[in-house]
C-alpha atoms as a PDB file:
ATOM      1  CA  UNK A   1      29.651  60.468 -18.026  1.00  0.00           C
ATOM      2  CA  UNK A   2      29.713  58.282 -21.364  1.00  0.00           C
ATOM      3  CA  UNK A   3      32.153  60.264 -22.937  1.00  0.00           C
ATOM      4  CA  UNK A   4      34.365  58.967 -19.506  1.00  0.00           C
ATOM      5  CA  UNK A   5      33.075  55.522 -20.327  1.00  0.00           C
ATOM      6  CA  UNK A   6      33.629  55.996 -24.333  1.00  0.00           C
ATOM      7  CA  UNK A   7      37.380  56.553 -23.504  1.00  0.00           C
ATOM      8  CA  UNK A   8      37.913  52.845 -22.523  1.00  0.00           C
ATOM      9  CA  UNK A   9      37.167  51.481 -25.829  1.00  0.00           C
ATOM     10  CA  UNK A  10      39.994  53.667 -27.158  1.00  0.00           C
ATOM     11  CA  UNK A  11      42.027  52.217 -24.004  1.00  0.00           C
ATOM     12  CA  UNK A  12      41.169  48.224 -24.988  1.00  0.00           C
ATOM     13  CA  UNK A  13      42.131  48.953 -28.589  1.00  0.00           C
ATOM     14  CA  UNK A  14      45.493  50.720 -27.513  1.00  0.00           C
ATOM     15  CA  UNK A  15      46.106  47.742 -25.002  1.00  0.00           C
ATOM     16  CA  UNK A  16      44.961  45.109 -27.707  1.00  0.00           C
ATOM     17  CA  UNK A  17      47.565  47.096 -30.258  1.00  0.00           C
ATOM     18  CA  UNK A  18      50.500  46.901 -27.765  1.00  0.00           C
ATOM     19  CA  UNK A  19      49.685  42.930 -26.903  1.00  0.00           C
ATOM     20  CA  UNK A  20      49.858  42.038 -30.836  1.00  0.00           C
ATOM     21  CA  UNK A  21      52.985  39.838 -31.281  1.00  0.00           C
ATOM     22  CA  UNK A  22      53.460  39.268 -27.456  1.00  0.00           C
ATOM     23  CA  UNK A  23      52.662  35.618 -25.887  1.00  0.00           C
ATOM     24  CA  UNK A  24      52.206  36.809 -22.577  1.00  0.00           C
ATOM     25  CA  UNK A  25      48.982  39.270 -23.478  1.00  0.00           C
ATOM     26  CA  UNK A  26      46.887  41.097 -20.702  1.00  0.00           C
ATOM     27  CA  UNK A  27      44.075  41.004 -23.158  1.00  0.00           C
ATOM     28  CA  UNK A  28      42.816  37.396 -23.912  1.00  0.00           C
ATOM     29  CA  UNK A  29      41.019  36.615 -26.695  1.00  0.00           C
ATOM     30  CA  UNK A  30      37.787  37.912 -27.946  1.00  0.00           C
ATOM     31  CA  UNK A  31      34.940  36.202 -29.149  1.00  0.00           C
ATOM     32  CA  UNK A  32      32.815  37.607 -31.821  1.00  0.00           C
ATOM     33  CA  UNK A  33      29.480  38.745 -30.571  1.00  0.00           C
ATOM     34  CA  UNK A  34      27.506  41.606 -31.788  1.00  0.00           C
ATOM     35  CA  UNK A  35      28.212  45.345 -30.376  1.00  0.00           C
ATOM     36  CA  UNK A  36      24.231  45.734 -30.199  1.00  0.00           C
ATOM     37  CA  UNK A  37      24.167  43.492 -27.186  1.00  0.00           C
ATOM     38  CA  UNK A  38      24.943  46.605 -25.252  1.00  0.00           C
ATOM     39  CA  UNK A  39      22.847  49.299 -26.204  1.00  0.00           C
ATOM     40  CA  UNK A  40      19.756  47.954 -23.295  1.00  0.00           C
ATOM     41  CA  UNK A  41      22.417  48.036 -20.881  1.00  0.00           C
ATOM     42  CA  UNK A  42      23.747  51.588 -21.894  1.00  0.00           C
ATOM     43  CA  UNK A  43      19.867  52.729 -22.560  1.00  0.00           C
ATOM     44  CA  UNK A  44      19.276  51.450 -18.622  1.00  0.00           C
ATOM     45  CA  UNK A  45      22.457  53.407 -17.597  1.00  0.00           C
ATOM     46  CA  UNK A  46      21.316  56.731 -19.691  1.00  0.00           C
ATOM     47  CA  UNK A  47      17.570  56.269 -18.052  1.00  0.00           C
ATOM     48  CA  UNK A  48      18.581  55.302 -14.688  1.00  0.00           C
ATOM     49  CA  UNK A  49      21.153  58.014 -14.002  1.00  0.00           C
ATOM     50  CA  UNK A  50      19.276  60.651 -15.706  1.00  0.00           C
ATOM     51  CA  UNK A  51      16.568  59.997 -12.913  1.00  0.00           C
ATOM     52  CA  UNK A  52      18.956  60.084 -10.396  1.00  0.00           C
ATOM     53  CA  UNK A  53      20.297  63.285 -11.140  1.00  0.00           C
ATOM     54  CA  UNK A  54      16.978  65.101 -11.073  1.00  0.00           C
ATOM     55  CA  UNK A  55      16.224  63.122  -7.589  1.00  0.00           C
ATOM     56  CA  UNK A  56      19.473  64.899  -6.669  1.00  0.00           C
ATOM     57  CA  UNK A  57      18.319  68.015  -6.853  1.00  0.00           C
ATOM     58  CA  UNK A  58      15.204  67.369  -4.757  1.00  0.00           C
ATOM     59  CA  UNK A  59      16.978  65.606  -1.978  1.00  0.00           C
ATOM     60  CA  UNK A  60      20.087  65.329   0.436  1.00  0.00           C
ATOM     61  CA  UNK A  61      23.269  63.791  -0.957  1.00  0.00           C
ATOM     62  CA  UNK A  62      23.496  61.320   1.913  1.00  0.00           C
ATOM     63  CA  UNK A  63      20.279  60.062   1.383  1.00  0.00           C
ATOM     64  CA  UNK A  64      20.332  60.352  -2.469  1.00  0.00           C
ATOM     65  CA  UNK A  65      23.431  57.484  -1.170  1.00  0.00           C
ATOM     66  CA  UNK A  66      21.984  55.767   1.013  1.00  0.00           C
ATOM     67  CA  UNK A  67      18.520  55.019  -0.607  1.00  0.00           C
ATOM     68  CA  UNK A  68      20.787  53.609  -3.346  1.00  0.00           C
ATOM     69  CA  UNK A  69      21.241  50.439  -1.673  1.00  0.00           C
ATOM     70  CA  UNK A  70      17.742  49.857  -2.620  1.00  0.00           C
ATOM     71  CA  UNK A  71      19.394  48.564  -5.762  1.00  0.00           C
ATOM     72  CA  UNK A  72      20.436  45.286  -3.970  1.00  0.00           C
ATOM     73  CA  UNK A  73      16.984  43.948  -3.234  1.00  0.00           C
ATOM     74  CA  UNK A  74      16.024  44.810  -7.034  1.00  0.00           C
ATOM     75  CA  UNK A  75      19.405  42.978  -8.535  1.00  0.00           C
ATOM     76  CA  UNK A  76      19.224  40.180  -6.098  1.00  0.00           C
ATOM     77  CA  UNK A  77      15.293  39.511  -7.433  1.00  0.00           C
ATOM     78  CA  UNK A  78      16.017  39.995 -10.977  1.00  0.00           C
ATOM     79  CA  UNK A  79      19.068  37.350 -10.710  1.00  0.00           C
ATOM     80  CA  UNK A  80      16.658  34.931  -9.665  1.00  0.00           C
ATOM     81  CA  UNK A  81      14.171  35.920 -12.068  1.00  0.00           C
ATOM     82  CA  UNK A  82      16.731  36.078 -15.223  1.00  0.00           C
ATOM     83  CA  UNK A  83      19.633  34.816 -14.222  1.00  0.00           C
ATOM     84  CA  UNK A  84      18.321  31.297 -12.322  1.00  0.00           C
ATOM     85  CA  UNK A  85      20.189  32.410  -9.418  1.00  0.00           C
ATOM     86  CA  UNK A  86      19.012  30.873  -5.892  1.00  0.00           C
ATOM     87  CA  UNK A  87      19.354  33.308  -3.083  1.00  0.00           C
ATOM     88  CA  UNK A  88      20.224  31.685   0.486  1.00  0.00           C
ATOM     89  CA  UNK A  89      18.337  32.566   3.433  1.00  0.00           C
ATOM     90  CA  UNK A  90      20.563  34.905   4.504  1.00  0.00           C
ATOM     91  CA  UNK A  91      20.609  37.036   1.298  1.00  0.00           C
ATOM     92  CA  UNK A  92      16.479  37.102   1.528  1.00  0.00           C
ATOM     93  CA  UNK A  93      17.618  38.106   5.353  1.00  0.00           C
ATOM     94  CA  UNK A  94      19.292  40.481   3.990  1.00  0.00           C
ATOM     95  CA  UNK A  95      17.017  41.821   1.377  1.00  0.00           C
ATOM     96  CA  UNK A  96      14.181  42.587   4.763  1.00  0.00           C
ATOM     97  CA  UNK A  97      17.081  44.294   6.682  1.00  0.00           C
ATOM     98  CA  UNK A  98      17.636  46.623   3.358  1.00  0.00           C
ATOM     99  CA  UNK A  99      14.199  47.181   3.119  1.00  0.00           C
ATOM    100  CA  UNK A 100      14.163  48.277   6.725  1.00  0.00           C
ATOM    101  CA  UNK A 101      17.215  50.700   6.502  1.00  0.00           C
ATOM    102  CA  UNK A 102      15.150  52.261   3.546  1.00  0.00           C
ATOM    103  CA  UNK A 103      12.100  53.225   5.644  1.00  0.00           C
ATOM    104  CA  UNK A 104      14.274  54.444   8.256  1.00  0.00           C
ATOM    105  CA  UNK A 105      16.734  56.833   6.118  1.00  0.00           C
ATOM    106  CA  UNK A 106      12.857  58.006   4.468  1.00  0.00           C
ATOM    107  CA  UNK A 107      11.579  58.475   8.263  1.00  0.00           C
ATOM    108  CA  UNK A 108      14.767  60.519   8.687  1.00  0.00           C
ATOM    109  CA  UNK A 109      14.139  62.840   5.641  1.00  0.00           C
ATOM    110  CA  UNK A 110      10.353  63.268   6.908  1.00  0.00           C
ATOM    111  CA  UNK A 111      11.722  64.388   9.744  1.00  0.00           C
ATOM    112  CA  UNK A 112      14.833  66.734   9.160  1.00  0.00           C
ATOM    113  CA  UNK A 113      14.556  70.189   8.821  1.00  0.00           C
ATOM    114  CA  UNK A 114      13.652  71.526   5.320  1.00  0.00           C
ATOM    115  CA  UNK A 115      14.841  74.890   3.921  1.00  0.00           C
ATOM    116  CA  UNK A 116      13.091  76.678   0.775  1.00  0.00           C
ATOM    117  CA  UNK A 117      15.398  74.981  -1.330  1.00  0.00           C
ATOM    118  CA  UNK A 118      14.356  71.213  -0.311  1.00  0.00           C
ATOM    119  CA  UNK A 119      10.580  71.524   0.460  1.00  0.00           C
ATOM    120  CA  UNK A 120       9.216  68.124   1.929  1.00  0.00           C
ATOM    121  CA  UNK A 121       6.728  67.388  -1.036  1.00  0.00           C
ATOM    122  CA  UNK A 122      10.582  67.510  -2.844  1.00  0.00           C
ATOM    123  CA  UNK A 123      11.966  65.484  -0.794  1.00  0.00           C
ATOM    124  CA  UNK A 124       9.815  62.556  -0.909  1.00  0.00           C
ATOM    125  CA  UNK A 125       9.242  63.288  -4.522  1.00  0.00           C
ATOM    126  CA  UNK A 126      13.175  62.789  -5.004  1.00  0.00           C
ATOM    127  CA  UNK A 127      13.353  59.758  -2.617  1.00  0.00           C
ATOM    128  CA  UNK A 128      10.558  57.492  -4.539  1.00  0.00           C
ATOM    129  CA  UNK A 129      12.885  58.654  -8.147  1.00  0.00           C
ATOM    130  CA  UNK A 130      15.978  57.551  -6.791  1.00  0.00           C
ATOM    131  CA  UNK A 131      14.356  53.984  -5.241  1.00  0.00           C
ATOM    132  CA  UNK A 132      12.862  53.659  -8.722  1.00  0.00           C
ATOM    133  CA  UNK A 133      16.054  54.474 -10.773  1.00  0.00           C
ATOM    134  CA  UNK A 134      17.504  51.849  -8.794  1.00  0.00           C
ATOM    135  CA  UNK A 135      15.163  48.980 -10.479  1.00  0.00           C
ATOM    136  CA  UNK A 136      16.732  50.193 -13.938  1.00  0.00           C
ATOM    137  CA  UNK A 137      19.842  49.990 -12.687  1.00  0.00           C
ATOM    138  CA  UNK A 138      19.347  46.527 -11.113  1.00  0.00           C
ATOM    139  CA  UNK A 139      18.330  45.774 -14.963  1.00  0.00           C
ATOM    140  CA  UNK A 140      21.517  47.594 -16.192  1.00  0.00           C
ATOM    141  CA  UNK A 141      23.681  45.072 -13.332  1.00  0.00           C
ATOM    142  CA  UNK A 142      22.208  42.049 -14.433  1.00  0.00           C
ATOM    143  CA  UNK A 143      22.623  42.801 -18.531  1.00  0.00           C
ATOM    144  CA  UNK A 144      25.529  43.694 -18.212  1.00  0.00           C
ATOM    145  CA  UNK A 145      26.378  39.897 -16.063  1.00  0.00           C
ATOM    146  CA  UNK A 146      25.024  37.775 -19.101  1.00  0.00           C
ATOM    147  CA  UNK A 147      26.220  39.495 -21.384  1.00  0.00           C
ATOM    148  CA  UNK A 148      30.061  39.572 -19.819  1.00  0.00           C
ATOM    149  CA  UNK A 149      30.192  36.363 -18.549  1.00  0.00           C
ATOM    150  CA  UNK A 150      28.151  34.733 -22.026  1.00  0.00           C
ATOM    151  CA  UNK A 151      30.558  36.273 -24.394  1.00  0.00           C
ATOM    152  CA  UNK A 152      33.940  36.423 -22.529  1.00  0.00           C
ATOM    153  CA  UNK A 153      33.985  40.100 -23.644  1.00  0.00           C
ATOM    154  CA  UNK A 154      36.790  42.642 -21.333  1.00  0.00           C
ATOM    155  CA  UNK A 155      35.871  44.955 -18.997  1.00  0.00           C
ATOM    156  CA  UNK A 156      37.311  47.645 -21.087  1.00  0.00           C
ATOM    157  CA  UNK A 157      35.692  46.803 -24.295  1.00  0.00           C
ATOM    158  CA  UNK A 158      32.143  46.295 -22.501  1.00  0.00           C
ATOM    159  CA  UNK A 159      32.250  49.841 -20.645  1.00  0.00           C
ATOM    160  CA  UNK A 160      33.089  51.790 -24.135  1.00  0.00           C
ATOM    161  CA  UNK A 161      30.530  50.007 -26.172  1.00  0.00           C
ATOM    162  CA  UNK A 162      28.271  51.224 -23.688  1.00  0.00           C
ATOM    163  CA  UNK A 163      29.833  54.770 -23.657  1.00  0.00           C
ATOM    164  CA  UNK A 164      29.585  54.828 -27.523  1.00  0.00           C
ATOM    165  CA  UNK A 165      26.166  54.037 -27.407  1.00  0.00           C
ATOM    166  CA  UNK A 166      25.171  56.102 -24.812  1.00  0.00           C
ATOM    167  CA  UNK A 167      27.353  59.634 -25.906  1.00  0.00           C
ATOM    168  CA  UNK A 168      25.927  59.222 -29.200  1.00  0.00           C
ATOM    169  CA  UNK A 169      22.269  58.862 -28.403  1.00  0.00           C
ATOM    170  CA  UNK A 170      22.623  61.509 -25.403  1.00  0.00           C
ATOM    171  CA  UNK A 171      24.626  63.730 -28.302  1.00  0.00           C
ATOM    172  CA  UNK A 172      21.290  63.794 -30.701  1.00  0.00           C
ATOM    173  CA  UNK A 173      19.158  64.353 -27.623  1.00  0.00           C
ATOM    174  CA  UNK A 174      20.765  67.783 -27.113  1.00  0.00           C
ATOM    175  CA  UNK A 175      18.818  68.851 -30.444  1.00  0.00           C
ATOM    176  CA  UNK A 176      15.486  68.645 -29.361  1.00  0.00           C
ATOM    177  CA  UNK A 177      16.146  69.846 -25.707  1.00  0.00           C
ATOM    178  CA  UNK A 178      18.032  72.888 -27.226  1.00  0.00           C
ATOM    179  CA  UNK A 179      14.024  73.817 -28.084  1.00  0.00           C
ATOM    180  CA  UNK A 180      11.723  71.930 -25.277  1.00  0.00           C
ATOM    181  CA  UNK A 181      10.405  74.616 -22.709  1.00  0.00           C
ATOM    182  CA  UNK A 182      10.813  73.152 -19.241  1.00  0.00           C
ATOM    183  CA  UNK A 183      10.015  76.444 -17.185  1.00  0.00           C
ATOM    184  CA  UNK A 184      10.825  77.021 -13.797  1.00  0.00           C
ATOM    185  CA  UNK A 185      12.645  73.219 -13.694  1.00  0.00           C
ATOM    186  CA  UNK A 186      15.281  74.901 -16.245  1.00  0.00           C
ATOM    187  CA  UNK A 187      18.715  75.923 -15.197  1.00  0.00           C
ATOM    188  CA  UNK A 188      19.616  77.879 -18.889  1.00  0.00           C
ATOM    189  CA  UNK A 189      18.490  81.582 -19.180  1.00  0.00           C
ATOM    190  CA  UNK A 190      16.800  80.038 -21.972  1.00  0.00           C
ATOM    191  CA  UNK A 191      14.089  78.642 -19.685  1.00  0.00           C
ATOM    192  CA  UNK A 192      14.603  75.222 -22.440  1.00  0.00           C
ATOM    193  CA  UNK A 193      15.320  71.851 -21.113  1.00  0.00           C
ATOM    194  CA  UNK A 194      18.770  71.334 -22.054  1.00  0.00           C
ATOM    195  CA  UNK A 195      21.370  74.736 -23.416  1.00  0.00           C
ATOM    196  CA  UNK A 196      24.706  73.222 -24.546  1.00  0.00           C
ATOM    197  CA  UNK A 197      25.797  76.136 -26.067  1.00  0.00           C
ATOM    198  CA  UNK A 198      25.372  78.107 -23.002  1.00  0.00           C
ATOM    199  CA  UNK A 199      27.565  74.906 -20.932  1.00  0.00           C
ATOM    200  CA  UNK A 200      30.495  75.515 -23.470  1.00  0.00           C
ATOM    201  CA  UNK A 201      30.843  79.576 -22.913  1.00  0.00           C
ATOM    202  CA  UNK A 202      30.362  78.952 -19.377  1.00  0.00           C
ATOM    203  CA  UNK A 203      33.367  76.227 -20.023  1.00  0.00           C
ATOM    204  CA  UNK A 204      35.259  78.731 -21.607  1.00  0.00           C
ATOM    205  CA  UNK A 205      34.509  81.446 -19.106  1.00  0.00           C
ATOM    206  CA  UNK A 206      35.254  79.670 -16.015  1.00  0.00           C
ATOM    207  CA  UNK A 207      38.644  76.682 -16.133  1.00  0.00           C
ATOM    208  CA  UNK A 208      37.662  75.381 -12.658  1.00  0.00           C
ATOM    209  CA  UNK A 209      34.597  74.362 -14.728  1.00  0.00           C
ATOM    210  CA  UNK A 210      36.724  72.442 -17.654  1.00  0.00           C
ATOM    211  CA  UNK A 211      39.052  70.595 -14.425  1.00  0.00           C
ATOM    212  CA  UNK A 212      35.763  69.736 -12.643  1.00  0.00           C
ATOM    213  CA  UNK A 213      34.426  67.916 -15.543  1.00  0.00           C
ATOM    214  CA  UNK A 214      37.672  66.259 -16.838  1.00  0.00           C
ATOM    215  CA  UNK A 215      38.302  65.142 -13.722  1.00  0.00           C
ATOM    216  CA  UNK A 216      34.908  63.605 -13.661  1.00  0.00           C
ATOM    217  CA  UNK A 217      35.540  62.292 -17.409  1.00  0.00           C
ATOM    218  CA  UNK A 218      38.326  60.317 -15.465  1.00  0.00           C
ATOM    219  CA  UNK A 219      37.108  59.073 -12.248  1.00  0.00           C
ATOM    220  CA  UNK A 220      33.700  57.583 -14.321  1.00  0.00           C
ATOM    221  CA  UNK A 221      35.960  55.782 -16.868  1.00  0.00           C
ATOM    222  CA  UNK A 222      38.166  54.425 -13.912  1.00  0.00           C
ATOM    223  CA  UNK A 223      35.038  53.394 -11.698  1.00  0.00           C
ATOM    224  CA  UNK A 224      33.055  52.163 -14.594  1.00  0.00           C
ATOM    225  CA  UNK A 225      36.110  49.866 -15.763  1.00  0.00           C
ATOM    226  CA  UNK A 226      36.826  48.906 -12.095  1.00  0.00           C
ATOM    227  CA  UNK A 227      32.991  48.142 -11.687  1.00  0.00           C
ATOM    228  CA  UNK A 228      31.992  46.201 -14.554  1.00  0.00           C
ATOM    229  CA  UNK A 229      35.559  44.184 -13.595  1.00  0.00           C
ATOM    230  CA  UNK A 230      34.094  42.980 -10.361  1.00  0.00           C
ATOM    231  CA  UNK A 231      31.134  41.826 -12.666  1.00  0.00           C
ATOM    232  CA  UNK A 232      32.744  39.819 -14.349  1.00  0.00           C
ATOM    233  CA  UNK A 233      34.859  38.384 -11.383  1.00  0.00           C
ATOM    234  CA  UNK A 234      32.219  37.812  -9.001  1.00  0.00           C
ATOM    235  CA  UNK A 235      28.702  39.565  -9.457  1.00  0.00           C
ATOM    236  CA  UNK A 236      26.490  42.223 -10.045  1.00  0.00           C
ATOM    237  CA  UNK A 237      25.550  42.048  -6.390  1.00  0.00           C
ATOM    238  CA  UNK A 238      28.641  42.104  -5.032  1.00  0.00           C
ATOM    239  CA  UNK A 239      29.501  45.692  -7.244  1.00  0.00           C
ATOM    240  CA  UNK A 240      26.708  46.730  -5.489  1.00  0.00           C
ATOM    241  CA  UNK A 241      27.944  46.149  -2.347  1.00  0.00           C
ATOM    242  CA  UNK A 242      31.182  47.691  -3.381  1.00  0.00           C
ATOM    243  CA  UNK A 243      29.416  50.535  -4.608  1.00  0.00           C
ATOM    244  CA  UNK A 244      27.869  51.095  -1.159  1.00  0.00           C
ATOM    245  CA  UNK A 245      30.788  52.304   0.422  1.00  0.00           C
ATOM    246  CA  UNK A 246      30.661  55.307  -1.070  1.00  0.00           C
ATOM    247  CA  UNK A 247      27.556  56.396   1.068  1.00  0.00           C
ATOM    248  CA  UNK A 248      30.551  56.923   4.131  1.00  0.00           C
ATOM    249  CA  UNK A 249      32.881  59.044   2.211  1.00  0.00           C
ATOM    250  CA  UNK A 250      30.082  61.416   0.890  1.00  0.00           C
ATOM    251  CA  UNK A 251      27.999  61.638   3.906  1.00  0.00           C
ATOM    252  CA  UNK A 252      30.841  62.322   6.503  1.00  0.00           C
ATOM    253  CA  UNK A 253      31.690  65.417   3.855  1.00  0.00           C
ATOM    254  CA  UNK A 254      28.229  66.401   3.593  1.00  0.00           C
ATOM    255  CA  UNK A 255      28.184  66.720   7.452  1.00  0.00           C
ATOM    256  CA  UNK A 256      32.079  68.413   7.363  1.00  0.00           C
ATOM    257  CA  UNK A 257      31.056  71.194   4.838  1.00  0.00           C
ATOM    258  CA  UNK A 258      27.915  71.945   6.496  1.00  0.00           C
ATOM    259  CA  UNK A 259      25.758  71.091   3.379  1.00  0.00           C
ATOM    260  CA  UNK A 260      23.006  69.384   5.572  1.00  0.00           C
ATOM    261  CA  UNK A 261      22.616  68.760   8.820  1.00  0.00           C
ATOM    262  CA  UNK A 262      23.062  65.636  11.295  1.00  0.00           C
ATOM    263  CA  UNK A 263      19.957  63.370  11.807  1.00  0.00           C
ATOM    264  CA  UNK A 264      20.329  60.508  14.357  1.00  0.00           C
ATOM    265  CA  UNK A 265      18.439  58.162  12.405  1.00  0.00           C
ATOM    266  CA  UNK A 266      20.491  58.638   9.209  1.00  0.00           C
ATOM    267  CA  UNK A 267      23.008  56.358  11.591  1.00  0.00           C
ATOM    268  CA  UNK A 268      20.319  53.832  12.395  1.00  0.00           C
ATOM    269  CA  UNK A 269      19.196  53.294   8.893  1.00  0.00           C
ATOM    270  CA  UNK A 270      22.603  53.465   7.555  1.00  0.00           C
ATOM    271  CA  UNK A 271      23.977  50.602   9.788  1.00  0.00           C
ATOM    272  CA  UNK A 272      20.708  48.956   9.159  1.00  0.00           C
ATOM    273  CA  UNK A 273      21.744  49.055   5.399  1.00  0.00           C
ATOM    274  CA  UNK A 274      25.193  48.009   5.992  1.00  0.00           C
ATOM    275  CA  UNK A 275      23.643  44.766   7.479  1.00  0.00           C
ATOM    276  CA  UNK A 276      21.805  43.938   5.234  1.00  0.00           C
ATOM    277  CA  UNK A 277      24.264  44.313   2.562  1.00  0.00           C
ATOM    278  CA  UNK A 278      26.700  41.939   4.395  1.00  0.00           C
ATOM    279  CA  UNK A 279      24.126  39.609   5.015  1.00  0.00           C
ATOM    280  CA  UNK A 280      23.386  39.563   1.502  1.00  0.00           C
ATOM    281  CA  UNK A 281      26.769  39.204   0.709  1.00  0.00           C
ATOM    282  CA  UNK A 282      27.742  36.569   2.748  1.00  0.00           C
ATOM    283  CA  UNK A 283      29.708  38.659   5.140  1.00  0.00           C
ATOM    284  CA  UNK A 284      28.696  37.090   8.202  1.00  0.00           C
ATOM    285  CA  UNK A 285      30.192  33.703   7.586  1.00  0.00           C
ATOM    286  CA  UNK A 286      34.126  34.736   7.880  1.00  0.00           C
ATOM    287  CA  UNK A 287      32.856  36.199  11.296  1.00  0.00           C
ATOM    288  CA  UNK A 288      30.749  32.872  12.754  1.00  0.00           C
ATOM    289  CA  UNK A 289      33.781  30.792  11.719  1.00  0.00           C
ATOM    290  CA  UNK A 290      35.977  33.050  13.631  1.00  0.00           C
ATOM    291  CA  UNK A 291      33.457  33.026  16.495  1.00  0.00           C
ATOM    292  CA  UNK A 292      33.214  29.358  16.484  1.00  0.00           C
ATOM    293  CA  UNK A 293      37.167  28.849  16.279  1.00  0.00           C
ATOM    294  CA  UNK A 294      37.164  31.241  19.174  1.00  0.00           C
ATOM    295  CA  UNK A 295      35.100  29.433  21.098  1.00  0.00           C
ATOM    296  CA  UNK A 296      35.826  25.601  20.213  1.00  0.00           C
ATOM    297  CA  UNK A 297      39.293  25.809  22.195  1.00  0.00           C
ATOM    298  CA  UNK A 298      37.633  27.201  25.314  1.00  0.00           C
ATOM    299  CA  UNK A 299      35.148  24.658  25.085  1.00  0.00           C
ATOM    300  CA  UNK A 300      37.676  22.111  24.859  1.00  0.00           C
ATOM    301  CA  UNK A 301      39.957  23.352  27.578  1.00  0.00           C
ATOM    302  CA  UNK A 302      37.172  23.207  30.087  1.00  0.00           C
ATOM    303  CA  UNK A 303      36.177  19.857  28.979  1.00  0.00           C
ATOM    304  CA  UNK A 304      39.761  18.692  29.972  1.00  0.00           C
ATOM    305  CA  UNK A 305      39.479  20.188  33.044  1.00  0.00           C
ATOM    306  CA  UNK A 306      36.261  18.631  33.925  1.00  0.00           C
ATOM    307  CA  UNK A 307      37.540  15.318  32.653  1.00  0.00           C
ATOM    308  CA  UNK A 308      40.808  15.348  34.044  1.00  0.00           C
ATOM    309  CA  UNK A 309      39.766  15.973  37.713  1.00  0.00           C
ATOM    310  CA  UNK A 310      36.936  13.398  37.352  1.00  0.00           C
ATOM    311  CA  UNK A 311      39.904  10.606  36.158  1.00  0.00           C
ATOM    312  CA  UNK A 312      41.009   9.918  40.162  1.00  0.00           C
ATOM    313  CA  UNK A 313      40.741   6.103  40.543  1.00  0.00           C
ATOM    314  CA  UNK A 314      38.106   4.843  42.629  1.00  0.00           C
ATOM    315  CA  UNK A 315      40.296   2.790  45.198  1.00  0.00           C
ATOM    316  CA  UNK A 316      42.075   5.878  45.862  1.00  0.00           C
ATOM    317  CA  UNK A 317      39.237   8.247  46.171  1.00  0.00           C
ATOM    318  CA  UNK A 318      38.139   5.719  49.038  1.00  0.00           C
END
């Protein structure tokens, strides 16, 4: 993942290279400001996802989605907090109808069918990880705003300082996992927390192995550079909501490839979610204007009416 987002550093250097000498540049100018400035939001990133993946194995891949859009309520409160941000009524509206969806899609989990593989303690186990991941990633989303909009700094730039950050520290982390014991929560033959030795033969072994991962390298630089964009354009939140519509895509395969099975209130919740995100977002107010526009001319119309069949002179009426 941060060797994905490492690659756009050497992306903004090759663009900044290629705009030297040109007037009309696609990368304006930088402002100085210290490379440090990064590492919380990378360190939130490293901490957040690494949580996330272990709630991943306890849990569902539609709810590991869905429960994400807990990270609204936590970035919408921390912009207040840290960012002096006032939230409308309808965003708090919106932060309720979020919480709601979240009870639901955890009602729905309680109440699926669970295999050997995804025992229920698991499952709730894996649900309260990923709702808590999401208040370090909320941190990560609203870093990562100051710190982009404060210093001017590009998209690209931003995403590989974190990558560097994060690819080295993750790189020296390897050591001591290569040793740690982590029993029966291991994946290595080892039985140790971490065997990267044993991930490169099996690399070598197997080349659907080495596609799979470069073609993750690629989509996580693309999504992190087309994330952290939106940022910087509008807000954290709004990424957020962007991010959300990923829940469809994955859930609709889930259901296709017979990985888990169909829970009516996985709908509810997930609707109930959508709401709220849209109310948060502001969603609703393209759609009362068009209701209102809608309705004015009717309104109007029948006024006429009304007002031209009442206009018959008095005299004449008589």
């Amino acid at each position: 993942m941060f060797l994905g987002e490492f690659s756009c550093l050497a992306a903004f250097y090759l663009l900044q290279c290629r705009a030297t000498g040109q007037s009309d540049s696609g990368v304006d100018p930088q402002q100085p400001f210290n490379p440090l400035l990064f590492l919380p939001p990378a360190l939130c990133d490293m901490t957040g996802t690494s949580i996330m993946y272990v709630a991943l194995n306890m849990t569902s891949a539609s709810s590991f989605q869905m429960l994400r859009g807990a990270v609204i309520i936590f970035t919408g409160l921390f912009s207040v907090a840290f960012l002096g941000r006032r939230l409308a009524p309808s965003q708090w509206l919106g932060i309720l109808a979020t919480i709601a969806g979240l009870v639901v899609v955890g009602l729905a989990d309680l109440l699926s069918k669970h295999d050997s593989q995804h025992k229920l303690s698991e499952v709730i186990t894996g649900d309260l990880l990923i709702i808590m991941a999401q208040v370090i990633v909320a941190i990560q989303m609203v870093l990562e705003e100051k710190f982009v909009y404060k210093h001017n700094v590009h998209p690209l730039r931003a995403v590989g300082t974190e990558g560097l950050f994060g690819f080295v520290i993750l790189s020296l982390l390897l050591v001591p996992m290569y040793f740690i014991p982590a029993g029966s929560f291991s994946g290595n033959p080892r039985g140790t927390l971490e065997d990267a030795l044993d991930a490169f033969c099996q690399v070598g072994r197997q080349p659907l192995i080495a596609l799979a991962l470069l073609g993750n390298i690629s989509s996580i630089a693309f999504f992190n550079f087309a994330g952290i964009s939106v940022t910087k354009e509008l807000s954290a939140t709004t990424r957020m909501v962007l991010d959300s519509l990923r829940t469809v895509v994955i859930w609709a395969l889930s259901l296709a490839l017979g990985w888990e099975d169909f829970h009516p209130l996985q709908i509810l919740g997930f609707f109930i979610l959508l709401m709220g995100t849209a109310l948060y977002n502001g969603l609703h107010r393209p759609l009362l204007a068009c209701l209102s526009r809608c309705w004015r001319p009717a309104q109007d119309s029948e006024r006429e009416r009304l007002l031209g069949g009442s206009r018959t002179p008095i005299n004449e009426a008589s």
